[in-house]
PDB file of N, CA and C in Angstrom:
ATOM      1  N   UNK A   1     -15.911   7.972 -10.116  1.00  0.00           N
ATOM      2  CA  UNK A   1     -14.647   7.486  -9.595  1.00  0.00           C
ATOM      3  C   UNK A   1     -14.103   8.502  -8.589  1.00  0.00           C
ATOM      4  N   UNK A   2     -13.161   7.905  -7.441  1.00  0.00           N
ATOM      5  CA  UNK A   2     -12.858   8.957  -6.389  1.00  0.00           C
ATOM      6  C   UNK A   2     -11.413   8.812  -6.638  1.00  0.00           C
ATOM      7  N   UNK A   3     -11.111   9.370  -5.777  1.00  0.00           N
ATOM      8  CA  UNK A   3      -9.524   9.612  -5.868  1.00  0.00           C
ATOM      9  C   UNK A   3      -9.110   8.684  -4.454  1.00  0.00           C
ATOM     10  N   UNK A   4      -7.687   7.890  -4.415  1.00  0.00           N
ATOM     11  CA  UNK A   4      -7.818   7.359  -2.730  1.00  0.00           C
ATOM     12  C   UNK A   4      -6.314   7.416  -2.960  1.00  0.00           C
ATOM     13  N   UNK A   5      -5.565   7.499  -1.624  1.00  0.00           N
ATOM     14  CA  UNK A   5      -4.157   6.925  -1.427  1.00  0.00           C
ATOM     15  C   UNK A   5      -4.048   6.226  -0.465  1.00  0.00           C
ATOM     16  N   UNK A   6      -3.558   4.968  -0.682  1.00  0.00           N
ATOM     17  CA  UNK A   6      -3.112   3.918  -0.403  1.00  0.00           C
ATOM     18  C   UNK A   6      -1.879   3.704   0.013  1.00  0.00           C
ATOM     19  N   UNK A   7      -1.695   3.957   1.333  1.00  0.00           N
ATOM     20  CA  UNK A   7      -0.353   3.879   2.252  1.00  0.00           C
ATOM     21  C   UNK A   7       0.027   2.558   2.441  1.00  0.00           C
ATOM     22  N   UNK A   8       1.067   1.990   1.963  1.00  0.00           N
ATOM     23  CA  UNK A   8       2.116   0.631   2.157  1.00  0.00           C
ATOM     24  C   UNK A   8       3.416   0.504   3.326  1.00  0.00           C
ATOM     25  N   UNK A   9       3.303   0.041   4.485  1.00  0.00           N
ATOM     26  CA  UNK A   9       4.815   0.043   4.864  1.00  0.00           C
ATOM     27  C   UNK A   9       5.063  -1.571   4.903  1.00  0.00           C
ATOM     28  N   UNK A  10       6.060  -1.730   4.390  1.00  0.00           N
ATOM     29  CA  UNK A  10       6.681  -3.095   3.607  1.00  0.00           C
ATOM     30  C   UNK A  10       7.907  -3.429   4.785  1.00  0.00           C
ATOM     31  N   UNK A  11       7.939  -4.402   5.238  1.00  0.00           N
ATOM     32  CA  UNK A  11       8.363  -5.176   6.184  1.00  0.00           C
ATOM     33  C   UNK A  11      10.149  -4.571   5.263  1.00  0.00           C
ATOM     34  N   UNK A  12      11.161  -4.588   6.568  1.00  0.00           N
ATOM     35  CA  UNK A  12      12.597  -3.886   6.167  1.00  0.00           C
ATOM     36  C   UNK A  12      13.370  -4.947   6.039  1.00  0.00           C
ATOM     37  N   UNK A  13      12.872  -6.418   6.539  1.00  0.00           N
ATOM     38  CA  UNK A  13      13.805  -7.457   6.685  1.00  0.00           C
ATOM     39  C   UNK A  13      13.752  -8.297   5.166  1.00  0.00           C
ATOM     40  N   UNK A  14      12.976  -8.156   4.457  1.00  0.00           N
ATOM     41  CA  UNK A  14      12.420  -8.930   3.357  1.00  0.00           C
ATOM     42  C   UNK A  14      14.166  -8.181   2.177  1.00  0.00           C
ATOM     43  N   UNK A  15      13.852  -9.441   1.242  1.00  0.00           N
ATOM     44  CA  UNK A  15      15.125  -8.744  -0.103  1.00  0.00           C
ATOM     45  C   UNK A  15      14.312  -7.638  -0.661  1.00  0.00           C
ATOM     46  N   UNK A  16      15.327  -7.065  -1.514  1.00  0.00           N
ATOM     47  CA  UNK A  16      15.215  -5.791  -2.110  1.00  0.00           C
ATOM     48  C   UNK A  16      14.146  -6.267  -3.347  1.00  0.00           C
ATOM     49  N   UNK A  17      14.526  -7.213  -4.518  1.00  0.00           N
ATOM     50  CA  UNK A  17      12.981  -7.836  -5.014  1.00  0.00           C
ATOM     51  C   UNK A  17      12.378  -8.458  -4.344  1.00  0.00           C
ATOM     52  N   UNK A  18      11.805  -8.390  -3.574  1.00  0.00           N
ATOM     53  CA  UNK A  18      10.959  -9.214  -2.774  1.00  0.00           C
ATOM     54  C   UNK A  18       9.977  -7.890  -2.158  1.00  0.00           C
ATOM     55  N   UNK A  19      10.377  -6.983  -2.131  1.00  0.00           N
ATOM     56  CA  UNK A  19       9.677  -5.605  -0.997  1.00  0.00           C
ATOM     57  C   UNK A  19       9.275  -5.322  -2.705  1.00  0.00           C
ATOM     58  N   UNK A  20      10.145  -5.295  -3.939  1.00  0.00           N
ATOM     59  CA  UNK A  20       9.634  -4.629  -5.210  1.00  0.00           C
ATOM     60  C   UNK A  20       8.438  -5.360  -5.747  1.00  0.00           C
ATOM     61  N   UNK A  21       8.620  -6.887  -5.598  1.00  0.00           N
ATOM     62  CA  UNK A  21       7.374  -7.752  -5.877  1.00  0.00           C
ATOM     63  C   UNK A  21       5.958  -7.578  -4.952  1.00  0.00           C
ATOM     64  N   UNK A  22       6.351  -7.235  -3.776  1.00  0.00           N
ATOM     65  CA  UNK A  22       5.082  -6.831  -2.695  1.00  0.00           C
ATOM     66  C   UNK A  22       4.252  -5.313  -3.481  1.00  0.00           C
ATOM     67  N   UNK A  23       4.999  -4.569  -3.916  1.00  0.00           N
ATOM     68  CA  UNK A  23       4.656  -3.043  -4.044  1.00  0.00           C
ATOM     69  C   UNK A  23       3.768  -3.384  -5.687  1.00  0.00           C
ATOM     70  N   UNK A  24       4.707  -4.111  -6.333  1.00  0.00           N
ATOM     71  CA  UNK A  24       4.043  -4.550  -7.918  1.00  0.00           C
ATOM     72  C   UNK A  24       2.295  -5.311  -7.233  1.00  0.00           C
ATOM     73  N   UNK A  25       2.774  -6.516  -6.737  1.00  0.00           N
ATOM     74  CA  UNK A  25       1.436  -7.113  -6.433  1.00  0.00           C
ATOM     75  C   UNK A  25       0.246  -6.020  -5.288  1.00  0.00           C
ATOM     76  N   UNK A  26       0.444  -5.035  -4.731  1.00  0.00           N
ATOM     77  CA  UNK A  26      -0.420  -4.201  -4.489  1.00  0.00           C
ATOM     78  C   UNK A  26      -0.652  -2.947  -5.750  1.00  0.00           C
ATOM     79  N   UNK A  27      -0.267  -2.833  -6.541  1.00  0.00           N
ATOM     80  CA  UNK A  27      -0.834  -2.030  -7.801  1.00  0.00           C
ATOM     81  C   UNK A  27      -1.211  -3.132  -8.820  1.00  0.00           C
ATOM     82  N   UNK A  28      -0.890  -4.494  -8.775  1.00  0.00           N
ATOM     83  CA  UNK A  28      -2.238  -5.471  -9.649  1.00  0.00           C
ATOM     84  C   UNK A  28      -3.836  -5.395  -9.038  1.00  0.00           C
ATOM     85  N   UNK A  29      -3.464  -5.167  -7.981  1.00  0.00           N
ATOM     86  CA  UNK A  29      -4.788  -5.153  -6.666  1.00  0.00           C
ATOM     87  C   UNK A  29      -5.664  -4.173  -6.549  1.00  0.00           C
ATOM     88  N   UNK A  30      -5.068  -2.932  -7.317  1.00  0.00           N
ATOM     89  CA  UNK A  30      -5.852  -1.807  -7.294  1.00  0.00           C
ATOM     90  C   UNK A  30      -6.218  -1.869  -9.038  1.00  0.00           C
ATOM     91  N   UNK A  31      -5.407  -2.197  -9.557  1.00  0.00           N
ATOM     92  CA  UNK A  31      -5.820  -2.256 -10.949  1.00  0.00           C
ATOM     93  C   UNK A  31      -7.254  -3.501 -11.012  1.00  0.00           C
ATOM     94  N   UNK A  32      -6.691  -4.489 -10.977  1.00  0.00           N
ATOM     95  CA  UNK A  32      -7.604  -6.005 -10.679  1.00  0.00           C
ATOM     96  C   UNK A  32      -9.519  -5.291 -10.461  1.00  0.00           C
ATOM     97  N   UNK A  33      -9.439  -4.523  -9.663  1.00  0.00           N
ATOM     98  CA  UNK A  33     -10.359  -4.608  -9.137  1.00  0.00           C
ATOM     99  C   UNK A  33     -11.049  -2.656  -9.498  1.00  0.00           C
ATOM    100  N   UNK A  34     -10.760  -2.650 -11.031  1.00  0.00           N
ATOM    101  CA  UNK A  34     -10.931  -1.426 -11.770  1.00  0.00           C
ATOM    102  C   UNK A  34     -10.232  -0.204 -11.193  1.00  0.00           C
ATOM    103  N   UNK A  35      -9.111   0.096 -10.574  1.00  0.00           N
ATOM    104  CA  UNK A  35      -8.708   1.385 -10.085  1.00  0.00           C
ATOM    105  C   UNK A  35      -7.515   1.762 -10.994  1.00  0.00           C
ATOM    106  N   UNK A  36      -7.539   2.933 -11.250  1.00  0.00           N
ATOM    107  CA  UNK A  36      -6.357   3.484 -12.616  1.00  0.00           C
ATOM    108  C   UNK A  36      -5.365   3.649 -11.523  1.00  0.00           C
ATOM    109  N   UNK A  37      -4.199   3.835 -11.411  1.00  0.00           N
ATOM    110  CA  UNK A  37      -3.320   4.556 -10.669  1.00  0.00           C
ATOM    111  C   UNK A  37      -2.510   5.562 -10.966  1.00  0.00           C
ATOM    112  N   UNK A  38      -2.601   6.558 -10.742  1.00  0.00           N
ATOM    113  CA  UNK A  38      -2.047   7.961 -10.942  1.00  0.00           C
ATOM    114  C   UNK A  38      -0.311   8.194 -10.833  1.00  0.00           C
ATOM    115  N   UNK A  39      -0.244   7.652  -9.764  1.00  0.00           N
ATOM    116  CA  UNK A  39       1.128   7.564  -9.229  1.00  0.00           C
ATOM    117  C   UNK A  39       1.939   6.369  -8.164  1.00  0.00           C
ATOM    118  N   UNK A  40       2.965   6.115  -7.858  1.00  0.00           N
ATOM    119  CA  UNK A  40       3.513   5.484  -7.258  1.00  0.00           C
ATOM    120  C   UNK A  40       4.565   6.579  -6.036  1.00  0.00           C
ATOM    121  N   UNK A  41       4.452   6.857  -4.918  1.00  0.00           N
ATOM    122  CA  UNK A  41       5.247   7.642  -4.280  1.00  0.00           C
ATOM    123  C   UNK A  41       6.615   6.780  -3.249  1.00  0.00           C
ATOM    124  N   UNK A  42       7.283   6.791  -3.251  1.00  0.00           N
ATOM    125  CA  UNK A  42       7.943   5.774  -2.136  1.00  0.00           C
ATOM    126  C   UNK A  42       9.274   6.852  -1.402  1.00  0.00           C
ATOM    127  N   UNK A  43       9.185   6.527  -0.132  1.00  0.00           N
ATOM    128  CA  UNK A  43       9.433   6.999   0.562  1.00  0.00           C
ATOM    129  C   UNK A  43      10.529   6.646   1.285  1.00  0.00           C
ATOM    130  N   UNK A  44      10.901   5.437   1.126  1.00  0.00           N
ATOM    131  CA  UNK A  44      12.478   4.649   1.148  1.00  0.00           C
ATOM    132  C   UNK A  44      11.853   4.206   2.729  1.00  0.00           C
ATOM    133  N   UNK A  45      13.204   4.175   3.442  1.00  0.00           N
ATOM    134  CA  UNK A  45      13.045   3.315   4.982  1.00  0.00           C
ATOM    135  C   UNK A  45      13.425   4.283   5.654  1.00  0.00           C
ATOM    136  N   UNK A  46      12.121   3.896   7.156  1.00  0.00           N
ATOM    137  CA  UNK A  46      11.785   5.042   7.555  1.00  0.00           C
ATOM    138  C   UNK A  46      11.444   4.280   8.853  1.00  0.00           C
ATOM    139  N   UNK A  47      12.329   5.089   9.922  1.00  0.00           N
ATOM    140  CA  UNK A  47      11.791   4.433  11.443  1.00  0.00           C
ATOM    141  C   UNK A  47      10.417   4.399  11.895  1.00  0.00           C
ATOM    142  N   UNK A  48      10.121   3.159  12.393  1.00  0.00           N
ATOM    143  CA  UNK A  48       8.454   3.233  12.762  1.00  0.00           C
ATOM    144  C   UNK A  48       8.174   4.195  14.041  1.00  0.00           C
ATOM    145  N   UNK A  49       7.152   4.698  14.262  1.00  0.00           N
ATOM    146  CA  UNK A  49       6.046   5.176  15.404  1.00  0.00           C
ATOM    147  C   UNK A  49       6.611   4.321  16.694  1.00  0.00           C
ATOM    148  N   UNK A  50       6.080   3.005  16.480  1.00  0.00           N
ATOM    149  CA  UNK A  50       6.694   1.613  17.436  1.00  0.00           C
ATOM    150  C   UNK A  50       6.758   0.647  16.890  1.00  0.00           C
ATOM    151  N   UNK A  51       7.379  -0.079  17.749  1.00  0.00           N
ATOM    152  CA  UNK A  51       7.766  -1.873  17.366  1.00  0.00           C
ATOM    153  C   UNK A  51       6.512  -2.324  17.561  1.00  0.00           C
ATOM    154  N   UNK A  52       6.945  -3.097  15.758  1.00  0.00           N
ATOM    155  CA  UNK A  52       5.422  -3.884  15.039  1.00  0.00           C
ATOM    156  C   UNK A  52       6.289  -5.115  14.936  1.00  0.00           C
ATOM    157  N   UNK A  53       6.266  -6.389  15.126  1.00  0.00           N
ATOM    158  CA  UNK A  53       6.434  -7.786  15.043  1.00  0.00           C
ATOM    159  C   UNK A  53       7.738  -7.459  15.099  1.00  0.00           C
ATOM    160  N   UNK A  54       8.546  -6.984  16.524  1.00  0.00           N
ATOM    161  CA  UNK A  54       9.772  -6.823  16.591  1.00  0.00           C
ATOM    162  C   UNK A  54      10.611  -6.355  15.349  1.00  0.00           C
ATOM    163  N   UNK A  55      10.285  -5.181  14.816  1.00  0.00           N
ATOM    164  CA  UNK A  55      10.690  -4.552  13.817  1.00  0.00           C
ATOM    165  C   UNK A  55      10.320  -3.088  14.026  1.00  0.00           C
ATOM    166  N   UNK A  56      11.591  -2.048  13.992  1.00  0.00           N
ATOM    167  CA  UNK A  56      11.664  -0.649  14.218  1.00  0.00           C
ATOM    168  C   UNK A  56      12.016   0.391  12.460  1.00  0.00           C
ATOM    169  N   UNK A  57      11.799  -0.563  11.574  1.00  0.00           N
ATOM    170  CA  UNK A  57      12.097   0.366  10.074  1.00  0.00           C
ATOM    171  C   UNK A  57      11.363  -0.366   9.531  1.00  0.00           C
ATOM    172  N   UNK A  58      11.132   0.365   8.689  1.00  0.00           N
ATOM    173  CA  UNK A  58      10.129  -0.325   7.254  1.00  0.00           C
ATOM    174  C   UNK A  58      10.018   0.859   6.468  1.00  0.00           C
ATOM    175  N   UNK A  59       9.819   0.107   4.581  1.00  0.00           N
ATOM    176  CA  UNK A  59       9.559   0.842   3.911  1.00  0.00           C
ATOM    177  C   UNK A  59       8.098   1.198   3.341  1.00  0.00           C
ATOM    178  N   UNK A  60       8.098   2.634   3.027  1.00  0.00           N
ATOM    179  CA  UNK A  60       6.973   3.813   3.057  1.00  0.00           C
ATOM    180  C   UNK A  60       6.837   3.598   1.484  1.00  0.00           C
ATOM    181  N   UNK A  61       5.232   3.167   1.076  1.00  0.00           N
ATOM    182  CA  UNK A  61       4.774   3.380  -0.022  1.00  0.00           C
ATOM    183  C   UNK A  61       3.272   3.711  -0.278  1.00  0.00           C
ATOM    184  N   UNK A  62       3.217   5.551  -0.775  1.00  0.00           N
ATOM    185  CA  UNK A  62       1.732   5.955  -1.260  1.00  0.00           C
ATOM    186  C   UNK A  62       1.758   5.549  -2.657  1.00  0.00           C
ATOM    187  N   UNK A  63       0.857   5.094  -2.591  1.00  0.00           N
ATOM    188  CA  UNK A  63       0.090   4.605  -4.017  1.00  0.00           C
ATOM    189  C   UNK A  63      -1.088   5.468  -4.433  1.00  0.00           C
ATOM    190  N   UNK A  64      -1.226   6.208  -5.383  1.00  0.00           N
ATOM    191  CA  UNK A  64      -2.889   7.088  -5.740  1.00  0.00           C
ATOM    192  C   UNK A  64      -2.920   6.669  -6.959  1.00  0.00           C
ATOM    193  N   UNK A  65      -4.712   6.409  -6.723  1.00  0.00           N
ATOM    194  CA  UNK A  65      -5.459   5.816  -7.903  1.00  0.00           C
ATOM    195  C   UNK A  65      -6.775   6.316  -7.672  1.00  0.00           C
ATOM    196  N   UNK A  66      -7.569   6.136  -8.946  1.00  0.00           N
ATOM    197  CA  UNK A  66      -9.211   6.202  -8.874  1.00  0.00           C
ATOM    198  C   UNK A  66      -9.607   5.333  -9.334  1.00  0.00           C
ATOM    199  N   UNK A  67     -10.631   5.239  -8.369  1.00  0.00           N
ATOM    200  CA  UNK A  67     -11.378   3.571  -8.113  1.00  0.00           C
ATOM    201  C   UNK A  67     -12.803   3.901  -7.653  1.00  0.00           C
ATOM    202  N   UNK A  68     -13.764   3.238  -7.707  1.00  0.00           N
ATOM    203  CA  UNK A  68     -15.432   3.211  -7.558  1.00  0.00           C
ATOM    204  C   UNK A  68     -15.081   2.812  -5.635  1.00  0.00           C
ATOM    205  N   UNK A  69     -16.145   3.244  -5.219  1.00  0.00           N
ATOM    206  CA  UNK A  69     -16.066   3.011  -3.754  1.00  0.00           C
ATOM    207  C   UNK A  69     -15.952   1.690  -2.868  1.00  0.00           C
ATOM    208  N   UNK A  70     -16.598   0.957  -4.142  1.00  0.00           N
ATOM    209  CA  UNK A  70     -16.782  -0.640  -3.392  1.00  0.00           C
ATOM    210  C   UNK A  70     -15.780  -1.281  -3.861  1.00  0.00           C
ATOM    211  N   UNK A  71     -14.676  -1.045  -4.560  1.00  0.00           N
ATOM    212  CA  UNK A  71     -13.430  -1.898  -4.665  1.00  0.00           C
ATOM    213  C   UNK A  71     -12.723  -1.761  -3.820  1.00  0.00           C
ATOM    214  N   UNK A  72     -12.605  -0.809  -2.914  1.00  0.00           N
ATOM    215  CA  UNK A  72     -11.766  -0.269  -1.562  1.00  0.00           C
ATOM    216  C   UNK A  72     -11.849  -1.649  -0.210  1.00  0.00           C
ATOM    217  N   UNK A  73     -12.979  -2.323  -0.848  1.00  0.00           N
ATOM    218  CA  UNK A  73     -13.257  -3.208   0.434  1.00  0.00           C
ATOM    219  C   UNK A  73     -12.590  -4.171  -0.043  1.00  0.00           C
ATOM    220  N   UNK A  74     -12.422  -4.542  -1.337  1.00  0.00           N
ATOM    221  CA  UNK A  74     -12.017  -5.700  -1.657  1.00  0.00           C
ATOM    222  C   UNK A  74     -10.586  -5.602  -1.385  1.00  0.00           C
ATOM    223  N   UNK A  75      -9.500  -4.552  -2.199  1.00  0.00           N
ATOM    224  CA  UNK A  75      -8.485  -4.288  -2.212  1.00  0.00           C
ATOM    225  C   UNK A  75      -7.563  -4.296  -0.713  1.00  0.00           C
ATOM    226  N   UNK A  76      -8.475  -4.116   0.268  1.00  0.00           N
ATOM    227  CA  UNK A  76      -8.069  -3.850   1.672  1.00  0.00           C
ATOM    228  C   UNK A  76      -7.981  -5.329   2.251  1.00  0.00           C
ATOM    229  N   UNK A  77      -8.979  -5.838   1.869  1.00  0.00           N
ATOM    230  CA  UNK A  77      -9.267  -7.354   2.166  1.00  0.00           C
ATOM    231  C   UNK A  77      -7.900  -8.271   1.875  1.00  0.00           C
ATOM    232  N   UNK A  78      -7.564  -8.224   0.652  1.00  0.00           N
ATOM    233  CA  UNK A  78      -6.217  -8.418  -0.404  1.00  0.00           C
ATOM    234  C   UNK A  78      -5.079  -8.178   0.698  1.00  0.00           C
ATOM    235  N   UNK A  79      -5.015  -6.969   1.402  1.00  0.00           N
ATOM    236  CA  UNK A  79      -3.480  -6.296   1.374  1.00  0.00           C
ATOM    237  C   UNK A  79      -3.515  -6.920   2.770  1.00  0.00           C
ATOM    238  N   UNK A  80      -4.520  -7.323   3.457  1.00  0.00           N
ATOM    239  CA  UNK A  80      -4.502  -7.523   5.224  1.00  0.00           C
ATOM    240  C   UNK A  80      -3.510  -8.240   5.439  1.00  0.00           C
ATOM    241  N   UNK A  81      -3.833  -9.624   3.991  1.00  0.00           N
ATOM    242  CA  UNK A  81      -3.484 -11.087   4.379  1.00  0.00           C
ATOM    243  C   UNK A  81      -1.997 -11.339   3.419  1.00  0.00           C
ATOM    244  N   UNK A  82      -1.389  -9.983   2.999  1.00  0.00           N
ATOM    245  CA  UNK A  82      -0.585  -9.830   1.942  1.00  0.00           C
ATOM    246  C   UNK A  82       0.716 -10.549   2.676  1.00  0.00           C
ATOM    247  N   UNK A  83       1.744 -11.360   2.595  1.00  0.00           N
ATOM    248  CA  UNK A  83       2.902 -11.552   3.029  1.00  0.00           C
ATOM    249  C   UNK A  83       3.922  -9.979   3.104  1.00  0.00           C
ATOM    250  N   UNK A  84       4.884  -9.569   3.945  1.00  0.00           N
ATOM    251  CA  UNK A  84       5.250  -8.736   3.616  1.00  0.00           C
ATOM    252  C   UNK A  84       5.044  -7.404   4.058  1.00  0.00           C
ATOM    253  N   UNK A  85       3.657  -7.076   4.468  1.00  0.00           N
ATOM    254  CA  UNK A  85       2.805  -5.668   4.512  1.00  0.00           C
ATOM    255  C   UNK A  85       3.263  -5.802   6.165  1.00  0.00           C
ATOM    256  N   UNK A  86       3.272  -4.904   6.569  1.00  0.00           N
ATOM    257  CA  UNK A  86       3.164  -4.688   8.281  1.00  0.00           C
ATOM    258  C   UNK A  86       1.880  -3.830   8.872  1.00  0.00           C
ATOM    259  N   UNK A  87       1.544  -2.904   7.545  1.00  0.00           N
ATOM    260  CA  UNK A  87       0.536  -2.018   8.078  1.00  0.00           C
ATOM    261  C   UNK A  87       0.065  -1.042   6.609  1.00  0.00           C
ATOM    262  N   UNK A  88      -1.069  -0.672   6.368  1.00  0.00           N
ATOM    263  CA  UNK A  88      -1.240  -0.496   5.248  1.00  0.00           C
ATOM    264  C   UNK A  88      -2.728   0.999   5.731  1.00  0.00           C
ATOM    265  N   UNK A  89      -2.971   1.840   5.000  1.00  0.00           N
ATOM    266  CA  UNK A  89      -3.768   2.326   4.932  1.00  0.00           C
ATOM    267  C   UNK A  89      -4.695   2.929   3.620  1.00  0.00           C
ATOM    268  N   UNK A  90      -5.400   2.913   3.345  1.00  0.00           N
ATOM    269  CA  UNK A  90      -6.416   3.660   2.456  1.00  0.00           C
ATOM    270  C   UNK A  90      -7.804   4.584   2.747  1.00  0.00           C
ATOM    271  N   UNK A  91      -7.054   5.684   1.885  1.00  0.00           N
ATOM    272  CA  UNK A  91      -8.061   6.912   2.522  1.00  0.00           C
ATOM    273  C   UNK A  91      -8.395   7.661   1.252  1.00  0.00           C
ATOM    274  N   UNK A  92      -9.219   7.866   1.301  1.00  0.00           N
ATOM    275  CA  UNK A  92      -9.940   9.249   0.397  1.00  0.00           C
ATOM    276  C   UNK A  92      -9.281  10.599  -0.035  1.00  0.00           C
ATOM    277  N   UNK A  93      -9.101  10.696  -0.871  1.00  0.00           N
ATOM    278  CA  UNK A  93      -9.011  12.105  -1.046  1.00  0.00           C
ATOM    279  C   UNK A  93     -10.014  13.237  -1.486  1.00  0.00           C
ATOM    280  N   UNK A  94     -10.311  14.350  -0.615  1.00  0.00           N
ATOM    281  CA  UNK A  94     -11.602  15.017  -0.651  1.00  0.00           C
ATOM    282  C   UNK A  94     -10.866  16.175  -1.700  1.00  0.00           C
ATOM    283  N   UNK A  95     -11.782  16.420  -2.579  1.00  0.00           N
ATOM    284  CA  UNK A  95     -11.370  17.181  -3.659  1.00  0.00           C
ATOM    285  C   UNK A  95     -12.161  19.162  -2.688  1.00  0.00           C
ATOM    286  N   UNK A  96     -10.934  19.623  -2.296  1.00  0.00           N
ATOM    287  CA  UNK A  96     -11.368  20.587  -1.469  1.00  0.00           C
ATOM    288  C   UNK A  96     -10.573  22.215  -2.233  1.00  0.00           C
TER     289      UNK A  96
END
């Protein structure tokens, strides 16, 4: 099992349960598909880089879990088409 974190930024216009139901249904997604999760980090709302679908804030969520390598494809697959997500990342963590 590796270690990965899983970066969430959650659309700013959505309700307050509605951004909490997005963040729940991406830790069924890592679980679903055998990944433990270590932690939940959130980062509240946070001005973007640039305007993504005419939207300048969104909220910041790392997620870390360990998961086998080939669930990473699936889980990513999941979050593309997620309602809600604006931009999402998952990366490795190298045990250094």
């Amino acid at each position: 099992m590796n270690k990965y974190e899983l970066a969430v930024v959650v659309s700013a216009v959505i309700e307050d349960d509605a951004r909490t139901a997005v963040v729940d249904k991406c830790k069924a997604l890592v679980e679903r598909f055998g990944g433990k999760i270590a932690d939940v980090d959130e980062w509240g709302k946070k001005k973007l880089a640039y305007e993504i679908e005419k939207m300048t804030e969104g909220f910041y969520y790392f997620i870390h879990f360990e998961a086998e390598g080939d669930a990473i494809a699936e889980i990513e697959n999941r979050i593309r088409i997620m309602d809600g997500v604006i931009r999402y990342l998952c990366v490795r963590q190298d045990e250094a």
